[in-house]
Protein backbone atom coordinates (compact mmCIF):
# COMPACT_ATOMS: atom_id res chain seq x y z
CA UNK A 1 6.43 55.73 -37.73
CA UNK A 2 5.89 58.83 -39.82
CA UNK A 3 4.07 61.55 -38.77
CA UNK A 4 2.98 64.17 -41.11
CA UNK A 5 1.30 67.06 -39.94
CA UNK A 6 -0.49 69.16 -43.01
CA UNK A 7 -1.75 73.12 -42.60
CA UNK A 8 -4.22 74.34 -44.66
CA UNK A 9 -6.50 77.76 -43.88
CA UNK A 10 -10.16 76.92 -43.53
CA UNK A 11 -11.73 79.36 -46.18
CA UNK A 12 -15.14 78.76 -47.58
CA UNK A 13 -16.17 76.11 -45.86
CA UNK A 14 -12.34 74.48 -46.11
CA UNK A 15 -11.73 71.26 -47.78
CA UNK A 16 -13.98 68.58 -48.57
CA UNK A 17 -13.96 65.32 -46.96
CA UNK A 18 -13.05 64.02 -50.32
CA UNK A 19 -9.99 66.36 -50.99
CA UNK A 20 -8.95 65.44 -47.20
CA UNK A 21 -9.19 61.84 -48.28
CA UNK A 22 -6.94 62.35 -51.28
CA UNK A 23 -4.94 64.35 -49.76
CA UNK A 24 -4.24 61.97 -46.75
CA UNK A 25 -3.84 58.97 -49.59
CA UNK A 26 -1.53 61.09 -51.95
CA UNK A 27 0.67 62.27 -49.25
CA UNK A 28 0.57 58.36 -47.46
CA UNK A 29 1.77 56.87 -50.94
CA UNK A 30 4.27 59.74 -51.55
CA UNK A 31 6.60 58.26 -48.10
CA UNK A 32 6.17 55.20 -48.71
CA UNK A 33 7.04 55.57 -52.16
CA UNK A 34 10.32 58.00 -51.72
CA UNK A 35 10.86 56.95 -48.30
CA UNK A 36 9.93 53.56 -47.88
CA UNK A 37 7.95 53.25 -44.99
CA UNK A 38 4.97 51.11 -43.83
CA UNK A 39 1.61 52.33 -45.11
CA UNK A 40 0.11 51.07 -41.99
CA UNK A 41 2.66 53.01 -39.75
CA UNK A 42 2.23 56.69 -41.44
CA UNK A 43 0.02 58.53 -39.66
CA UNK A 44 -1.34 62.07 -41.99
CA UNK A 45 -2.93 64.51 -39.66
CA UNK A 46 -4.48 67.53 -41.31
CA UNK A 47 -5.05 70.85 -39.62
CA UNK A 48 -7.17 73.54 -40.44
CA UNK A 49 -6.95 77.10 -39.41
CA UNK A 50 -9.10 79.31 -39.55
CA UNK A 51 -7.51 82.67 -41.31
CA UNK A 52 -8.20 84.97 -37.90
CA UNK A 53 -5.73 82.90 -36.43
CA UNK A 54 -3.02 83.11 -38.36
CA UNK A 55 -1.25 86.42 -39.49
CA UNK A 56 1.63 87.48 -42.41
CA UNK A 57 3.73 90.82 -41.47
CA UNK A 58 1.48 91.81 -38.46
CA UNK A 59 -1.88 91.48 -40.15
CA UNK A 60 -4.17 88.62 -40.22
CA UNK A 61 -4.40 86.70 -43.00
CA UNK A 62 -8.20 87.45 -43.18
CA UNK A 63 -7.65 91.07 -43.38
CA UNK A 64 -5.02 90.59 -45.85
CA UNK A 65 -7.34 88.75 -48.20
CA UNK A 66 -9.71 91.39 -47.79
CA UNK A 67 -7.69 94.96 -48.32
CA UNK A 68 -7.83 96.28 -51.85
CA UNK A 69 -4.13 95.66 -53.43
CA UNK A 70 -3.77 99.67 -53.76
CA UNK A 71 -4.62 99.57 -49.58
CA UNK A 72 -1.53 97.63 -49.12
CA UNK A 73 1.73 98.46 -47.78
């Protein structure tokens, strides 16, 4: 039974239930296309997190978005 576990940051309002829908469809045909398994037995869980929770070099990736490119290291 696959399991595939997607990460995406949650930023302006994060995906759509339409691009989570085609996202859980494209990556479902993609195994069972290059991998053969079931469609029934692929499971596509998508995770979204926030950008204060995850960080790049010591920094948030929120504050990293936000400092002026001359501001950066």
């Amino acid at each position: 039974m696959p399991y595939i576990n997607i990460r995406i940051s949650k930023e302006h309002g994060g995906a759509s239930a339409e691009q989570k829908r085609a996202l859980i469809s494209g990556v479902t045909d993609l195994v069972v296309d290059i991998l053969g398994k079931k469609r029934e037995a692929t499971i596509v869980i998508i995770d979204e997190i926030h950008t204060d929770n995850c960080g790049l070099g010591g920094e948030t990736i929120t504050r990293l978005r936000h400092t002026p490119p001359d501001q950066k290291d």
